[in-house]
Protein backbone atom coordinates (compact mmCIF):
# COMPACT_ATOMS: atom_id res chain seq x y z
CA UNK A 1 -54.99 37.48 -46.17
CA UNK A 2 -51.37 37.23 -47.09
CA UNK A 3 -50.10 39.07 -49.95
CA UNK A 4 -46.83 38.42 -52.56
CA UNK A 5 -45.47 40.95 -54.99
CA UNK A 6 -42.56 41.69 -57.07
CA UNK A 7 -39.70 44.34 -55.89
CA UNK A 8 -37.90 43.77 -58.97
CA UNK A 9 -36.90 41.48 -61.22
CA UNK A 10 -35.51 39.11 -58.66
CA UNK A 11 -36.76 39.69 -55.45
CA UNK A 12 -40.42 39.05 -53.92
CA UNK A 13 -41.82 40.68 -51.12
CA UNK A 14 -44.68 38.12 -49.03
CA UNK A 15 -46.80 40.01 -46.64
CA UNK A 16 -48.38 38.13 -43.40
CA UNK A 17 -50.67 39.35 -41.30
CA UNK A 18 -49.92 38.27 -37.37
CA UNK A 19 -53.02 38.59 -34.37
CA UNK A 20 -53.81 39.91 -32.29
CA UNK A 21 -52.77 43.82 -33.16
CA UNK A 22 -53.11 42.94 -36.93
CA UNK A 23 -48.82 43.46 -37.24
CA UNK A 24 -47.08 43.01 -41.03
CA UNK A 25 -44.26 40.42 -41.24
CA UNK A 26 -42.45 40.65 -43.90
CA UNK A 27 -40.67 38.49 -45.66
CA UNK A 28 -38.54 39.13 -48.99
CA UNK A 29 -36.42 36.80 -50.69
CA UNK A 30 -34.48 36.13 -53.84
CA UNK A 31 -35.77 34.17 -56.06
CA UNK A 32 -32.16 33.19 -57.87
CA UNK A 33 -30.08 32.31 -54.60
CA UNK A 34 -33.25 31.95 -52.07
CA UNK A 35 -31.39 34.34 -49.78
CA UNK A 36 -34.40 35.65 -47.54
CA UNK A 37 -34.76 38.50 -44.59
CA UNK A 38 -38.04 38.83 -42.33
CA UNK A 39 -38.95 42.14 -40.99
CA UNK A 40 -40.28 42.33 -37.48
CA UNK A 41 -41.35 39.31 -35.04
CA UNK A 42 -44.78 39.78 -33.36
CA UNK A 43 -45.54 36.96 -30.86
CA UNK A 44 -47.51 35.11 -33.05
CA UNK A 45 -45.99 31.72 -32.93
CA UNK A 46 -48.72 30.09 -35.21
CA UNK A 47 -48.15 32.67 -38.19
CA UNK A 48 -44.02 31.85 -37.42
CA UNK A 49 -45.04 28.24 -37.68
CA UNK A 50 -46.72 28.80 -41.12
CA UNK A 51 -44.26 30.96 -42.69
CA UNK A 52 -41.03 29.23 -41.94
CA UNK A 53 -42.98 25.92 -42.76
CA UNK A 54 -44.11 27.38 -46.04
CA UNK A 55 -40.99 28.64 -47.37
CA UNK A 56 -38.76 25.56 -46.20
CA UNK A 57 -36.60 26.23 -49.12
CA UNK A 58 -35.77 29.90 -48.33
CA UNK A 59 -32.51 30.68 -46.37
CA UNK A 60 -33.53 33.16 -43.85
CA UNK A 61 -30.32 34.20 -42.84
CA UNK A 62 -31.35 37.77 -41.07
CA UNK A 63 -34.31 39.26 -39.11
CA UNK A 64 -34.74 43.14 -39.05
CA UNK A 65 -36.76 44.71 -36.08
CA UNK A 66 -38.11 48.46 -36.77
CA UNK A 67 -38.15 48.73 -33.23
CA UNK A 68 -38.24 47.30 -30.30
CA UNK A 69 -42.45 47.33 -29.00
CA UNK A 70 -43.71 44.08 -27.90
CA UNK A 71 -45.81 43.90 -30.37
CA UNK A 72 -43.21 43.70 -33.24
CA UNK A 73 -40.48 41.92 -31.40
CA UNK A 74 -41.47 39.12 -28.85
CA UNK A 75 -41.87 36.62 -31.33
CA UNK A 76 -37.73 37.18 -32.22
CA UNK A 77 -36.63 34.17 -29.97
CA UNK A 78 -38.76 31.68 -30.82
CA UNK A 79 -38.44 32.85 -34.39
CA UNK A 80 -34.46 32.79 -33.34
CA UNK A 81 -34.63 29.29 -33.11
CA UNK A 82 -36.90 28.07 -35.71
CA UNK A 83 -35.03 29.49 -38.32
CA UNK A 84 -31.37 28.10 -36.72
CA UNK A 85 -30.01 31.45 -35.15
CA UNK A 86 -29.93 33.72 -37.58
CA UNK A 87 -28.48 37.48 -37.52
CA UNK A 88 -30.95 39.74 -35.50
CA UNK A 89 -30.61 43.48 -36.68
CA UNK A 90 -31.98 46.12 -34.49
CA UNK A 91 -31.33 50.11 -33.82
CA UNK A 92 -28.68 51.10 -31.23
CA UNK A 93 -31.21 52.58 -29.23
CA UNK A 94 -33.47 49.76 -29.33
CA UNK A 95 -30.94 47.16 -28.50
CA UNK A 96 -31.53 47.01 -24.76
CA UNK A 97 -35.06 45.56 -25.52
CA UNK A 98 -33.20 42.10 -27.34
CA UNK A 99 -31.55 41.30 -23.35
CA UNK A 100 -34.79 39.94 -22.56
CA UNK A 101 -34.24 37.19 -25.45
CA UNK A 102 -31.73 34.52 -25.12
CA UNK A 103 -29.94 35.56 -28.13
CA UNK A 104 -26.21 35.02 -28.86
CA UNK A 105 -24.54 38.00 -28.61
CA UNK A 106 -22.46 37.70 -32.14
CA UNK A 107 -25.66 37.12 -33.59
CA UNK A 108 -27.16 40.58 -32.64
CA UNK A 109 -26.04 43.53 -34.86
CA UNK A 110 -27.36 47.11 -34.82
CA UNK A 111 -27.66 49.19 -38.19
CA UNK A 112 -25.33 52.52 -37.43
CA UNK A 113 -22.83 49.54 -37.69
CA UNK A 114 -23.87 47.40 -40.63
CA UNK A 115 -21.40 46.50 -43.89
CA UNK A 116 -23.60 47.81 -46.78
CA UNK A 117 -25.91 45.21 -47.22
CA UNK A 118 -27.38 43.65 -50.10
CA UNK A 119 -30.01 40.61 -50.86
CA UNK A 120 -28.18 38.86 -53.77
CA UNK A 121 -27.32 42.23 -56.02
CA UNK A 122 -30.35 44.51 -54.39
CA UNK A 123 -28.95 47.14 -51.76
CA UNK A 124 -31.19 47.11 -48.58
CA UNK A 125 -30.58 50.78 -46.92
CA UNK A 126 -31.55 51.18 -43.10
CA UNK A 127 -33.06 54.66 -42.52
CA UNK A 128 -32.62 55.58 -39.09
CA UNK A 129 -36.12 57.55 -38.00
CA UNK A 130 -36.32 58.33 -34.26
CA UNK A 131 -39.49 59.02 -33.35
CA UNK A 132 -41.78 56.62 -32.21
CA UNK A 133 -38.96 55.22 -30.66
CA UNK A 134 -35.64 56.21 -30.35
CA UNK A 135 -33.70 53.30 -32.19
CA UNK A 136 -36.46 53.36 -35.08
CA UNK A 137 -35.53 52.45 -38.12
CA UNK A 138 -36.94 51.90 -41.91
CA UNK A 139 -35.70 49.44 -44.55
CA UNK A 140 -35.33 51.09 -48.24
CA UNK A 141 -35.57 47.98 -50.26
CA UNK A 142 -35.51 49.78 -54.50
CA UNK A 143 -38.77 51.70 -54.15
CA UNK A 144 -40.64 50.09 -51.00
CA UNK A 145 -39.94 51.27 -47.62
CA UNK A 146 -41.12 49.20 -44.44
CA UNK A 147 -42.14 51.54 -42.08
CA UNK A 148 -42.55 50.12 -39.10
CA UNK A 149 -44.68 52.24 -36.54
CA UNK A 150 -43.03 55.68 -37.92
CA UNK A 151 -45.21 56.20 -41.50
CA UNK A 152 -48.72 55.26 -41.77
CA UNK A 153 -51.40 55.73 -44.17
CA UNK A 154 -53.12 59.16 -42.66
CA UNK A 155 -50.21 60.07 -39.76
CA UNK A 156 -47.24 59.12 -38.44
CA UNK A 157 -46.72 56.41 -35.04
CA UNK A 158 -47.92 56.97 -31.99
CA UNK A 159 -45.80 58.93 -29.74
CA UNK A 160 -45.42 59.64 -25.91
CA UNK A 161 -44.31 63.23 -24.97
CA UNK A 162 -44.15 65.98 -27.51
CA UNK A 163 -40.33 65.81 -27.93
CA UNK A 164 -40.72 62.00 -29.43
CA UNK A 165 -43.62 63.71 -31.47
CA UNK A 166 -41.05 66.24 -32.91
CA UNK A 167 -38.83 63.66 -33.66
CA UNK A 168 -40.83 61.52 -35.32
CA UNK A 169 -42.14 64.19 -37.55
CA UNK A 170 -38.27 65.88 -38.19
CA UNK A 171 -37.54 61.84 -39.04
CA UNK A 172 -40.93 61.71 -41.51
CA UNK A 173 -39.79 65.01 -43.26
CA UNK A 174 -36.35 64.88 -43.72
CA UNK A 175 -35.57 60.95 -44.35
CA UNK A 176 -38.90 59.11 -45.55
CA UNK A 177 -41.16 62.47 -47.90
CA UNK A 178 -37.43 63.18 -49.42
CA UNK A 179 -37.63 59.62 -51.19
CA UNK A 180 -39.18 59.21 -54.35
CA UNK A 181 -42.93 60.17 -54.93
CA UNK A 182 -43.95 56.87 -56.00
CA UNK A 183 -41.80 55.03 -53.14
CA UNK A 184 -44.10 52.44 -52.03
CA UNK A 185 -44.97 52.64 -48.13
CA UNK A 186 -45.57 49.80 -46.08
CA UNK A 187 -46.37 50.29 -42.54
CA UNK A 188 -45.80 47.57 -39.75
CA UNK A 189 -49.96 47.51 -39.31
CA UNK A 190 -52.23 48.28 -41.76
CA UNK A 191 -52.50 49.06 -45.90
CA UNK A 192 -49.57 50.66 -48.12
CA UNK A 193 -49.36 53.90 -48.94
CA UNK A 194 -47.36 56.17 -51.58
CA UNK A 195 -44.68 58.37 -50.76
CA UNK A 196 -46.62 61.49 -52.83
CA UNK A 197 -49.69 60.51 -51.08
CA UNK A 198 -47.60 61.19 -47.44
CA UNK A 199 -46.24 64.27 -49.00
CA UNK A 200 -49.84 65.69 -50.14
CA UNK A 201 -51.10 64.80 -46.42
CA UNK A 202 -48.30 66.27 -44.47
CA UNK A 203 -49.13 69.34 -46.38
CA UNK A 204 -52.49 69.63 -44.99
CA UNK A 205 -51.23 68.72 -41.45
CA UNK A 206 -48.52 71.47 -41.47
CA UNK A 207 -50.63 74.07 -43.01
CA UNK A 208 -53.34 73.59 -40.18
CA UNK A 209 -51.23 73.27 -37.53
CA UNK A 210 -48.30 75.83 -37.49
CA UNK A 211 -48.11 75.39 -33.45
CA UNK A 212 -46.58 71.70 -33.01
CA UNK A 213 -45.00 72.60 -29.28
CA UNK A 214 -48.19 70.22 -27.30
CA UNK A 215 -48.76 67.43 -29.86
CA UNK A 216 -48.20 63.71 -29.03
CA UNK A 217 -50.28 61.00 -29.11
CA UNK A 218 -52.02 59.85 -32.18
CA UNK A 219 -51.59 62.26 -34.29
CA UNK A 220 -53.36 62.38 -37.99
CA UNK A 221 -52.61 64.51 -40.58
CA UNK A 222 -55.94 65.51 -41.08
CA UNK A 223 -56.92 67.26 -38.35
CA UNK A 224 -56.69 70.61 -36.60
CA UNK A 225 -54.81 70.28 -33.56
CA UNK A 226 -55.05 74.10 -32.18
């Protein structure tokens, strides 16, 4: 079922749900100059078909990738073109991933780079957290964060070897449980979360597992790894 709600006074958040791995779009847009962004682009042409169709009057101007799985990104070109070549924004160490695309160069821009960027007057901050991959990134938009596949409800993302799991966990505790407690969390799959409920889980992962030097995988917060 898709989902709308307020960020503040003037910008709305609309949440799509895209098959087959159950992926979040999002799409946020202001409601005084109908300046819009999408985050992520699963290859579900059908829901890209509804949501462009549906919000005909929005400018979507920019499309932010968390990072760069197939799951969350090979829907960009044909998304690319429906919505007239907008800006694609991706991590630096992601980027490779967008040379499979046929996607202008200019229009391509990683976030270590960006101008500080704003949706009519509301700052957008990209939060760079390595991890589940290396070019992963969050979007701080007032007191939501978009996730991607780094903070879920219960754990973090998936990772591969235990260094990405280290990562992934130094990006969880020193960029995303540093923000607000009631910093709203939504993850690329899945429900929201709250920033204090992250916190109060972390806790319990840390405290039973002291020993993090043969973790990867997927990891949950919850459990006793040793």
């Amino acid at each position: 079922m898709d989902a709308k709600f307020e960020i503040n006074d003037d910008i709305i958040c609309k949440k799509y749900v895209a098959k087959p791995l159950q992926n979040n779009i999002w799409l946020i847009f202001s409601k005084s100059t109908h300046e819009a962004i999408v985050i992520d682009a699963p290859p579900d042409f059908s829901m890209i078909d509804k949501i462009v169709d549906k919000n005909n009057k929005l400018k979507i101007n920019n499309i932010f990738i968390t990072h760069n799985h197939y799951d969350h990104i090979d829907g960009i070109e044909y998304f690319y073109n429906k919505i007239n070549k907008p800006k694609v924004w991706i991590g630096q160490e992601d980027k490779i991933k967008l040379s499979d695309f046929k996607i202008i160069d200019k229009h391509i821009n990683t976030y270590n780079t960006y101008e500080p960027f704003k949706l009519n007057q509301t700052p957008i901050k990209f939060i760079e957290t390595p991890g589940h991959t290396n070019g992963s990134t969050c979007m701080l938009v007032a007191n939501h964060v978009f996730t991607g596949d780094t903070l879920f409800p219960g754990g973090p993302g998936r990772t591969i070897t235990n260094n990405d799991f280290k990562n992934i966990i130094h990006s969880i505790k020193t960029k995303l449980l540093i923000l607000p407690i009631k910093t709203i969390v939504h993850p690329g799959h899945g429900d929201d979360t709250q920033i204090q409920n992250s916190i109060n889980e972390y806790n319990i992962f840390e405290t039973k597992n002291p020993n993090i030097d043969n973790l990867s995988g997927n990891i949950t917060w919850n459990k006793n790894y040793e």
